[in-house]
Protein backbone atom coordinates (compact mmCIF):
# COMPACT_ATOMS: atom_id res chain seq x y z
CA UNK A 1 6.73 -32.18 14.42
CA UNK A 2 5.25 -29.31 13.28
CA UNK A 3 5.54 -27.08 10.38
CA UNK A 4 7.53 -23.63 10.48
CA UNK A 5 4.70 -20.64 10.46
CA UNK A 6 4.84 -18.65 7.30
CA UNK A 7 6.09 -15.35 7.29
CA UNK A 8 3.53 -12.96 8.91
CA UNK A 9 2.26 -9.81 6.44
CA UNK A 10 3.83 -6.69 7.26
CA UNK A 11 1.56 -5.19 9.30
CA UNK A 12 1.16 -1.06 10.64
CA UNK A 13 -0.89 1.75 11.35
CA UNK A 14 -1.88 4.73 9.10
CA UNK A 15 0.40 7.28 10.26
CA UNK A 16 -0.03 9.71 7.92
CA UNK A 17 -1.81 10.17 4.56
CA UNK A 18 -2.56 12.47 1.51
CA UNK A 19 -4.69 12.26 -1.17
CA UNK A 20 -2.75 12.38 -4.64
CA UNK A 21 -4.72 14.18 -7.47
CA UNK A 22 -1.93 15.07 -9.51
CA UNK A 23 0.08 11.87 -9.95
CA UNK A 24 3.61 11.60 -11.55
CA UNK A 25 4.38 10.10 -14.60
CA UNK A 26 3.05 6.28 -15.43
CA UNK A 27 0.53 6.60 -12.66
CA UNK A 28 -2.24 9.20 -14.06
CA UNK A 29 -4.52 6.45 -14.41
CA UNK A 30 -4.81 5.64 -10.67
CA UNK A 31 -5.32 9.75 -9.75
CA UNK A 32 -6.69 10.24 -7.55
CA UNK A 33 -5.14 7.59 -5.10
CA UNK A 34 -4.19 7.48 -1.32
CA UNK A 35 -0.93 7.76 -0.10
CA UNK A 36 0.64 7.05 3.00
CA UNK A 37 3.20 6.86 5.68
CA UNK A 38 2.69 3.60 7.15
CA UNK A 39 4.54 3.03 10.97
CA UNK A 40 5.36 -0.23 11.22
CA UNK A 41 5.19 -2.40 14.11
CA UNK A 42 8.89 -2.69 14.64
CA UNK A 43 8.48 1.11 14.54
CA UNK A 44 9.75 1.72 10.70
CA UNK A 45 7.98 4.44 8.79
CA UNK A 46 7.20 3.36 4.82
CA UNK A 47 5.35 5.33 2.22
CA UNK A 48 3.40 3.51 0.15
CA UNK A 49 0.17 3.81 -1.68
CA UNK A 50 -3.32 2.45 0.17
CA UNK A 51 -5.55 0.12 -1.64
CA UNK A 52 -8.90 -1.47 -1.09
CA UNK A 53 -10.69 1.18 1.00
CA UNK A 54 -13.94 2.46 1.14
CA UNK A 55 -13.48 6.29 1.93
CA UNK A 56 -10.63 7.70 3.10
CA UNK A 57 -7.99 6.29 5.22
CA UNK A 58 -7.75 7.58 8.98
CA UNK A 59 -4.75 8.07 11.17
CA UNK A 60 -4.14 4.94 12.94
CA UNK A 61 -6.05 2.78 11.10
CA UNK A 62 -4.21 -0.84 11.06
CA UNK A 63 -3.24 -1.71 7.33
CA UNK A 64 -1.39 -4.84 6.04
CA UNK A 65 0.86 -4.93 3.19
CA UNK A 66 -0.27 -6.20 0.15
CA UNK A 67 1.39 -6.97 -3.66
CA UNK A 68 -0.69 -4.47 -6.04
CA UNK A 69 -0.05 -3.56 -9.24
CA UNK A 70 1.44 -0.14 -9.54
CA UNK A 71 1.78 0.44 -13.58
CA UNK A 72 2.34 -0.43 -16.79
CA UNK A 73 5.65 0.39 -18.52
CA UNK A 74 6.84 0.51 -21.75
CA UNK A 75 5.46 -0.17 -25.06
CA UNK A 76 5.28 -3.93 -24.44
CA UNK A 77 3.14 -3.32 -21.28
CA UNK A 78 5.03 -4.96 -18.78
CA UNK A 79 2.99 -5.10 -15.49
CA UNK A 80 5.45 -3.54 -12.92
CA UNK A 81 4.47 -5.04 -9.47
CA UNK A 82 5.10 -3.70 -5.77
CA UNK A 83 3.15 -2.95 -2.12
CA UNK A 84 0.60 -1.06 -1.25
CA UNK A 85 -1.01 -1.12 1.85
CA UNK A 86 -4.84 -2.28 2.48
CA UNK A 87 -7.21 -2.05 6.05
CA UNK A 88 -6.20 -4.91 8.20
CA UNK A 89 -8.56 -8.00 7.41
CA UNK A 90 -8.89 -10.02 10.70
């Protein structure tokens, strides 16, 4: 018997991107950053922030979702965690 595959990484192409120099509030320190819409391979369209490239992104490019820190909040510092999106690593 075999064991159950894990749970594939969201996966997508770059379907559309901007580059953010004026961020909103609690993410100034990552200006300038890339952000995208990312069309997924069941055909879903997410936005989400790109992370780990070299240069900037390119329509189509495959991408793979990641778990990135996105800020720090309050006056604890609470790391607030979510997805960004990186170049597909094969």
């Amino acid at each position: 018997m075999t064991a159950p595959l894990a749970p594939s990484p969201m996966r997508g192409i770059v379907y559309s991107w901007a580059q953010v120099r004026e961020a909103p509030g609690g993410f100034e320190a990552q200006a300038p950053y890339q952000l995208a819409l990312v069309k997924l391979d069941d055909g879903n369209l997410i936005c989400a922030q790109l992370t780990d490239y070299v240069g900037e992104a390119q329509i189509g490019d495959p991408v793979e979702m990641v778990t990135r820190k996105l800020t720090t909040d309050g006056e604890r510092g609470m790391i607030v965690y979510g997805y960004k999106f990186r170049p597909l690593i094969q």
